[in-house]
N, C-alpha and C. Protein backbone atom coordinates (compact mmCIF):
# COMPACT_ATOMS: atom_id res chain seq x y z
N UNK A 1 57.50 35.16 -52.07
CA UNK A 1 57.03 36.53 -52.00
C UNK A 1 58.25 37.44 -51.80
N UNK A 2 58.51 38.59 -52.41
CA UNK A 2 59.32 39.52 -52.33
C UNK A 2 59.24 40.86 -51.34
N UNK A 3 60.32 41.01 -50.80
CA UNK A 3 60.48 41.40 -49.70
C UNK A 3 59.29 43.17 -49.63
N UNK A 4 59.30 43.79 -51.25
CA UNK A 4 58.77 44.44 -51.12
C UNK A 4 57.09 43.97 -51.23
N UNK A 5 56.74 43.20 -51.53
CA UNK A 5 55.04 42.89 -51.76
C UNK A 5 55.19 42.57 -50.07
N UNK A 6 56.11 41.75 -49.31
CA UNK A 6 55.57 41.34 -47.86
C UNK A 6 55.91 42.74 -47.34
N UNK A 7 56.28 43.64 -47.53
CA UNK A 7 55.94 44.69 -46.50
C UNK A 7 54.60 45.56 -47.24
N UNK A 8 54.31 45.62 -48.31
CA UNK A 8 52.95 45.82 -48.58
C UNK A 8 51.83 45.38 -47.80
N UNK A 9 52.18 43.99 -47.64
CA UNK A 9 50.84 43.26 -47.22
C UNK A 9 51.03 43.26 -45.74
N UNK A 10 51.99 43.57 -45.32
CA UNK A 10 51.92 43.73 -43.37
C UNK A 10 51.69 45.09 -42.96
N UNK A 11 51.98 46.16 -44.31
CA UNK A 11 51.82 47.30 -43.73
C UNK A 11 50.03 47.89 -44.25
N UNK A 12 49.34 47.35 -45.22
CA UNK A 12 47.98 46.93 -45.35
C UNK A 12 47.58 46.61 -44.30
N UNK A 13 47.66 45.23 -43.61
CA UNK A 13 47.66 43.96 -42.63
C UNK A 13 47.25 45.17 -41.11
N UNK A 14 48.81 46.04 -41.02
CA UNK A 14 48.41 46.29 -39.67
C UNK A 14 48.05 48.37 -39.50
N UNK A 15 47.86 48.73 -41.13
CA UNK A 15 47.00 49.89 -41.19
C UNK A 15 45.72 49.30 -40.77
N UNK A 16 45.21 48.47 -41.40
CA UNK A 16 43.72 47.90 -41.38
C UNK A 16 43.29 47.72 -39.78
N UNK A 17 44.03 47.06 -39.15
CA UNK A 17 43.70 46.50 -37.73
C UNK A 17 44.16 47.98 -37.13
N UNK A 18 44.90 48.65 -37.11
CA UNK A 18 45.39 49.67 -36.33
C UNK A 18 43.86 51.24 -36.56
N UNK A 19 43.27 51.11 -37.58
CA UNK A 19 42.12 51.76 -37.89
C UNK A 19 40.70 51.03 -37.26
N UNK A 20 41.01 49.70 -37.29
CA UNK A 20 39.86 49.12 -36.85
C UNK A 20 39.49 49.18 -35.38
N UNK A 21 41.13 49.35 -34.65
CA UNK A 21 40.87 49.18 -33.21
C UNK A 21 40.68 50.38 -32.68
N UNK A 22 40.42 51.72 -33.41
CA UNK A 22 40.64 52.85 -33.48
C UNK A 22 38.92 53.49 -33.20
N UNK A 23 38.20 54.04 -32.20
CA UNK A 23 36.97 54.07 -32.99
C UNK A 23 36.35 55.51 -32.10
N UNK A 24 35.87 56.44 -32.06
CA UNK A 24 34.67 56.90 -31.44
C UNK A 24 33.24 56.79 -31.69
N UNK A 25 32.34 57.20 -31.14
CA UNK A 25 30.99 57.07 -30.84
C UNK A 25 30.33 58.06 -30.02
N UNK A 26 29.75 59.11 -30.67
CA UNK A 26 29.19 60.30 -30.17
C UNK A 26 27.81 59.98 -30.39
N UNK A 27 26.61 60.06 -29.42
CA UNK A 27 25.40 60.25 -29.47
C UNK A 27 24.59 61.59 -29.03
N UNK A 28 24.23 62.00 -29.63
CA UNK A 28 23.38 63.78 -29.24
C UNK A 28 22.01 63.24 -29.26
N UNK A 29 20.94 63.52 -28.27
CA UNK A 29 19.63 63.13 -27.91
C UNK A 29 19.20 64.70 -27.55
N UNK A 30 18.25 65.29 -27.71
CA UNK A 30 17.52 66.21 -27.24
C UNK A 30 18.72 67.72 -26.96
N UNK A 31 19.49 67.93 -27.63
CA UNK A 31 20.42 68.60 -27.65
C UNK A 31 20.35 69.88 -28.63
N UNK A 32 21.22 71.04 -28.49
CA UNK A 32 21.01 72.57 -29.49
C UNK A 32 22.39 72.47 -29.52
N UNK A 33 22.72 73.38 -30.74
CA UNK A 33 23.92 73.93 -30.94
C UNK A 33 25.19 73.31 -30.38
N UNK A 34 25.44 71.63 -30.57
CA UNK A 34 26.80 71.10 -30.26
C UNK A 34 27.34 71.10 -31.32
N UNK A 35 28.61 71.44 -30.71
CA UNK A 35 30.04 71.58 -31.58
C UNK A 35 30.99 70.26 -31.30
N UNK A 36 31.22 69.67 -32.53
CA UNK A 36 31.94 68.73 -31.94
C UNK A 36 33.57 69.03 -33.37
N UNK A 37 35.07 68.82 -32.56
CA UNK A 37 35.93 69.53 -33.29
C UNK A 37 37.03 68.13 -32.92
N UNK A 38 37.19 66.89 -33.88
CA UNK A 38 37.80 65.93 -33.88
C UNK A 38 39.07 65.85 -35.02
N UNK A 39 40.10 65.77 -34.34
CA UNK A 39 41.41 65.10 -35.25
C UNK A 39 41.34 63.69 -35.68
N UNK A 40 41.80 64.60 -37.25
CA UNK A 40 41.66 63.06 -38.12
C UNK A 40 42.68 62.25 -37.98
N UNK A 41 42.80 60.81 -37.57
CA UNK A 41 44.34 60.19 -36.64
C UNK A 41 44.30 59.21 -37.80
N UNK A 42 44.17 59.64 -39.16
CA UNK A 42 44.38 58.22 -40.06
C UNK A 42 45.81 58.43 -40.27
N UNK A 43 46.42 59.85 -40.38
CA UNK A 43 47.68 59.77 -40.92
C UNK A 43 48.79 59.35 -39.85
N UNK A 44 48.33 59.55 -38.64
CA UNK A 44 49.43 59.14 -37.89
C UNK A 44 49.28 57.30 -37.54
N UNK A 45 48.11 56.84 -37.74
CA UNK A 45 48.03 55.47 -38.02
C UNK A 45 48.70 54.91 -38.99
N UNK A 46 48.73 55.49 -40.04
CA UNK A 46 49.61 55.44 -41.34
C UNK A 46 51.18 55.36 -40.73
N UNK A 47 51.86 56.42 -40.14
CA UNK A 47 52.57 56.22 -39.72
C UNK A 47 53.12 55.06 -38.66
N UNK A 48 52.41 54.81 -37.92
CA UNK A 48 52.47 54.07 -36.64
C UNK A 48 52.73 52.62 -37.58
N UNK A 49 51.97 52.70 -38.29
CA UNK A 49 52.09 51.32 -39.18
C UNK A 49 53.08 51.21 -40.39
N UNK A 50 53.52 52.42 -40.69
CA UNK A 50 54.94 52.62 -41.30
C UNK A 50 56.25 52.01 -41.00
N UNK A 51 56.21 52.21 -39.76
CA UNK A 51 57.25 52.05 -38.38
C UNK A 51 57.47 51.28 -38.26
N UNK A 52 56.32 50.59 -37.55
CA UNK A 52 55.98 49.12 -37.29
C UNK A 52 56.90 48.42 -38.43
N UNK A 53 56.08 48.27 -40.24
CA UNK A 53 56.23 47.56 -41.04
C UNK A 53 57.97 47.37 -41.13
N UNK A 54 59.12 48.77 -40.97
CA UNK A 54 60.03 48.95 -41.40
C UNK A 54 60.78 48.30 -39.83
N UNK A 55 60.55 48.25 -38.95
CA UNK A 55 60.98 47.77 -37.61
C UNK A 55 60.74 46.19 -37.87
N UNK A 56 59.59 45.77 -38.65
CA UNK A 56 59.89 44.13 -38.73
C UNK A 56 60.68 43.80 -39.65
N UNK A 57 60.86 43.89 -40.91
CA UNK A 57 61.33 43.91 -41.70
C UNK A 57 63.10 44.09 -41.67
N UNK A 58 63.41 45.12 -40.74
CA UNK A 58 64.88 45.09 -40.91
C UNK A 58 65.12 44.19 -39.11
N UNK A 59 64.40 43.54 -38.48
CA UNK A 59 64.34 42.13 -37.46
C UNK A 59 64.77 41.31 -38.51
N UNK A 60 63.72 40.82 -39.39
CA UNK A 60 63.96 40.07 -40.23
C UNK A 60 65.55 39.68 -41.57
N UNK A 61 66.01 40.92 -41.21
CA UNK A 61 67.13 40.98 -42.66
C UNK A 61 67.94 40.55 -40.88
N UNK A 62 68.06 41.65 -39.83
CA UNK A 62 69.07 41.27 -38.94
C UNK A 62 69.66 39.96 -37.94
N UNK A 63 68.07 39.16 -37.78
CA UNK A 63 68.51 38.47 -37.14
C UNK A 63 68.59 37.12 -37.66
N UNK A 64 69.80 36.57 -37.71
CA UNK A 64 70.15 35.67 -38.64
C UNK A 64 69.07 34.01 -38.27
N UNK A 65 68.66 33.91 -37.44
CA UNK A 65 67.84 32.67 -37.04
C UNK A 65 66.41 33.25 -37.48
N UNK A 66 65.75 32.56 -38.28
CA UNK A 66 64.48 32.56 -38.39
C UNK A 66 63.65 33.01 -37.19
N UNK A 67 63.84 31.63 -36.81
CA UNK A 67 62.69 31.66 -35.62
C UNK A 67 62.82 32.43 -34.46
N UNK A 68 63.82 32.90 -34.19
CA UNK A 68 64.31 34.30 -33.40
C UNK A 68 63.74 35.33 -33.70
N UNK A 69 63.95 35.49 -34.82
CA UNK A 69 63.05 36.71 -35.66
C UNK A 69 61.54 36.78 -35.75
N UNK A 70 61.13 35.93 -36.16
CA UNK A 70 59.67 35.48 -35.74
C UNK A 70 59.04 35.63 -34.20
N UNK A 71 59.71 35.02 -33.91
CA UNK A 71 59.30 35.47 -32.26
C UNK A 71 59.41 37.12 -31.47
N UNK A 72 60.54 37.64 -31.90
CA UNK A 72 60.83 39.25 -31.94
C UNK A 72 59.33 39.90 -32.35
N UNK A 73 59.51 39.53 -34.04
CA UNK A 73 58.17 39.74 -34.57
C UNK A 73 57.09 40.16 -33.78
N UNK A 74 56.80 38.51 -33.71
CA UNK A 74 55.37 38.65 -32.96
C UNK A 74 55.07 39.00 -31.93
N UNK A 75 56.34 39.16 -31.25
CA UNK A 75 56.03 40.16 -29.61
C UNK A 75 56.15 41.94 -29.81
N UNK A 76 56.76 42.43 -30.98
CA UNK A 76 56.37 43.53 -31.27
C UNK A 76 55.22 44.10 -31.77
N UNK A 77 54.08 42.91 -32.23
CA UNK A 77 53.02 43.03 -33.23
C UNK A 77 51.84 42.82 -31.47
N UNK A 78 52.50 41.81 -30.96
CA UNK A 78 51.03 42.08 -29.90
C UNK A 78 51.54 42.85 -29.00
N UNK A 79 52.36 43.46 -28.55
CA UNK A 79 52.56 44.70 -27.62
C UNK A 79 51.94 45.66 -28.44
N UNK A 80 52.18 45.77 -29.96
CA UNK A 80 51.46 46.90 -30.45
C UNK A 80 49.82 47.14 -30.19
N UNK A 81 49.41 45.79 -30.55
CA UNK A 81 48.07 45.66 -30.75
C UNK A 81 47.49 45.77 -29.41
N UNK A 82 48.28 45.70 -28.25
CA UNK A 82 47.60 46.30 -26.93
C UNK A 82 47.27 47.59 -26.63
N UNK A 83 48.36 48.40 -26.95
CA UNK A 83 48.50 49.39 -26.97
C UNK A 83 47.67 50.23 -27.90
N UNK A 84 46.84 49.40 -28.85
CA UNK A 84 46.43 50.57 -29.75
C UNK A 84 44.68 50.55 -29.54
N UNK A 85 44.11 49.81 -29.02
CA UNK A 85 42.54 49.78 -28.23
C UNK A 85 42.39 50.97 -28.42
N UNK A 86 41.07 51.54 -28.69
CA UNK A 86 40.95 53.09 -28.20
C UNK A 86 39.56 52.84 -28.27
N UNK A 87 38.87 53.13 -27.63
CA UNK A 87 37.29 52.78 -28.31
C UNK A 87 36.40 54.27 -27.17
N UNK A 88 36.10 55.39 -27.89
CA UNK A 88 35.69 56.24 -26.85
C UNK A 88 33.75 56.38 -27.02
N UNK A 89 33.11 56.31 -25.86
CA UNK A 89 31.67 56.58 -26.58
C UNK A 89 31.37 57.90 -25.22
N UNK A 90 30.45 58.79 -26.08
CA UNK A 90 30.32 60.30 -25.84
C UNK A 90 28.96 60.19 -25.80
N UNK A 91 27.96 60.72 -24.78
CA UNK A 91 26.75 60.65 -24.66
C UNK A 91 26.62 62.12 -24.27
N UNK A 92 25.51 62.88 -25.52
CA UNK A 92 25.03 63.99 -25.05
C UNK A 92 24.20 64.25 -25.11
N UNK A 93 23.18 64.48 -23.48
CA UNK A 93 21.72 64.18 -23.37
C UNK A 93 21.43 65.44 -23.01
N UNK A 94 19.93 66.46 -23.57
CA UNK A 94 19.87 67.18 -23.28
C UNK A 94 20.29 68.08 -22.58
N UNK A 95 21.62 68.91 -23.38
CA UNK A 95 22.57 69.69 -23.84
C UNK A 95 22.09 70.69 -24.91
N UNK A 96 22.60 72.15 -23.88
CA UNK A 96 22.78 73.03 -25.10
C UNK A 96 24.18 73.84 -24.80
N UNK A 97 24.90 74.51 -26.11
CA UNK A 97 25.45 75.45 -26.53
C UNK A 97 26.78 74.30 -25.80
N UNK A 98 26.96 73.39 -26.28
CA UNK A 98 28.21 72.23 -25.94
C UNK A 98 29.17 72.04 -27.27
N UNK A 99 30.65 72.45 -26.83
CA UNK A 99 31.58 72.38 -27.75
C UNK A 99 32.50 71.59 -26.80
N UNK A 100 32.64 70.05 -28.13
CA UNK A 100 33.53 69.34 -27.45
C UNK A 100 34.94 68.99 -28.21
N UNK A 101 36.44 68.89 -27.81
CA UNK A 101 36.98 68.97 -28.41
C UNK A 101 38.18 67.40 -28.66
N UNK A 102 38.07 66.26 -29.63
CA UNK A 102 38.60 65.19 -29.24
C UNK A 102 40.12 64.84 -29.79
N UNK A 103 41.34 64.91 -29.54
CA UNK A 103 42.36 64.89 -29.92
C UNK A 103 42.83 63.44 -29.02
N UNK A 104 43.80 62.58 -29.76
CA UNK A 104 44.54 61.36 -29.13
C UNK A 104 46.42 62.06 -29.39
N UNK A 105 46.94 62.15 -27.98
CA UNK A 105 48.48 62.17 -27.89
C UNK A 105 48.89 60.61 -27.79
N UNK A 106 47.88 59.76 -27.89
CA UNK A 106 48.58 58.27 -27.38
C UNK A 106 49.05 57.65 -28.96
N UNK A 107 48.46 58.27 -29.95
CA UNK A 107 49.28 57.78 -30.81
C UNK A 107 50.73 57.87 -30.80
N UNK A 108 50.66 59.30 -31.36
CA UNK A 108 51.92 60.31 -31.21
C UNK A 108 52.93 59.61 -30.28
N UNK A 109 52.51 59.04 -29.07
CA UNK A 109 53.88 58.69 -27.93
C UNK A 109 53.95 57.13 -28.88
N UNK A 110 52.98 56.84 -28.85
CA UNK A 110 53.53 55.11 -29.80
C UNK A 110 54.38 55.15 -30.66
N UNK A 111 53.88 55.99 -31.81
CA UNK A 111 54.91 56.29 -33.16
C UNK A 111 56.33 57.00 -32.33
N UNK A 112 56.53 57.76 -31.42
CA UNK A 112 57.89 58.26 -30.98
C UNK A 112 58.68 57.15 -30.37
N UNK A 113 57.87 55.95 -29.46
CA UNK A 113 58.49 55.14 -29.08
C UNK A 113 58.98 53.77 -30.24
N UNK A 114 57.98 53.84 -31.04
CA UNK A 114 58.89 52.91 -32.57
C UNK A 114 59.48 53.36 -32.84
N UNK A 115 59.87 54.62 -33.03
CA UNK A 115 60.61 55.57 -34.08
C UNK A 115 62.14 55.34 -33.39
N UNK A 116 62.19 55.25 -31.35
CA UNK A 116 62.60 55.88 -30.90
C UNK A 116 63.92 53.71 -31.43
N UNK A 117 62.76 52.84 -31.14
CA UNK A 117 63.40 51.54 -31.33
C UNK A 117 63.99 50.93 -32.56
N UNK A 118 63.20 51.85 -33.52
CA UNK A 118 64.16 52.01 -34.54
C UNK A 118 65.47 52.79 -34.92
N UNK A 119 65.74 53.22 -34.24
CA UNK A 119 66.84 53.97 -34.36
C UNK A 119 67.81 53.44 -33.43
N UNK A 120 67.16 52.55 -32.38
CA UNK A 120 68.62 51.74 -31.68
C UNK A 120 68.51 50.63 -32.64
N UNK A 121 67.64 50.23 -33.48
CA UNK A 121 67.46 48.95 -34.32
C UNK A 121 69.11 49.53 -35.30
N UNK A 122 68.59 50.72 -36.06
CA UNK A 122 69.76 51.00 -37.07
C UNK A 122 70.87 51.25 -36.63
N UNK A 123 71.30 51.77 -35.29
CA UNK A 123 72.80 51.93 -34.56
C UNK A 123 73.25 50.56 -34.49
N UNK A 124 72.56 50.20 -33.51
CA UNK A 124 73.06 48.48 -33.35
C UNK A 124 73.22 47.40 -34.59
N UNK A 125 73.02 47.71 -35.63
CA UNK A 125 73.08 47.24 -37.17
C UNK A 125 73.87 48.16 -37.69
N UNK A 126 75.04 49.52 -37.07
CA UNK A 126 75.95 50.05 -37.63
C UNK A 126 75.43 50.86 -38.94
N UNK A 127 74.17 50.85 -39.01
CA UNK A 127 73.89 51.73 -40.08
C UNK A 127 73.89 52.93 -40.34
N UNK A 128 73.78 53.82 -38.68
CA UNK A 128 73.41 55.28 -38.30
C UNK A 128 74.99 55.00 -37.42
């Protein structure tokens, strides 16, 4: 497999799971006039999994032992996957004139903190 189809398929691989672990759940029962005003977090998932893909990938070109790399790997892939849980459920029971507003900053700090390990990834590889 070529280096560009395997970052296709890991960055597929962990868009997919990074959307999946991703979820809300709003219920309105006996309720008037709710407003509900939610950010769409696919693109920064996109990103987060951008990151990710390009952070394993240059592990992989850098560290000359396989199985070193592999192991790097996979401790960057399940620290991620801890970190990315989100599962919110919203119950609104007879309610009126309710505007609710749902935004996630916990992406945003994830993607700054890959972003932030990639960039000691590329110093320390003399690239930057």
């Amino acid at each position: 497999m070529s280096i560009e189809e395997s970052a296709d398929l890991l960055y597929t691989q962990l868009l997919n799971e990074l959307i999946s672990n991703y979820d809300d759940f709003i219920e309105i029962k006996d309720s008037e006039n709710v407003t509900i005003h939610k950010t769409d977090v696919t693109a920064a998932l996109s990103l987060q999994a951008t990151v990710t893909t390009i952070i394993t990938l240059l592990i992989q070109i850098l560290v000359p032992d396989d199985e070193v790399a592999t192991n790097i790997t996979e401790q960057l892939l399940a620290a991620q996957q801890v970190t990315v849980q989100k599962k919110t459920v919203i119950q609104i029971i007879n309610c009126y004139n309710v505007t609710i507003t749902l935004s996630d900053a916990s992406i945003m700090n994830s993607v700054q903190i890959l972003t932030q390990t990639l960039n000691v990834l590329l110093v320390e590889a003399g690239i930057l």
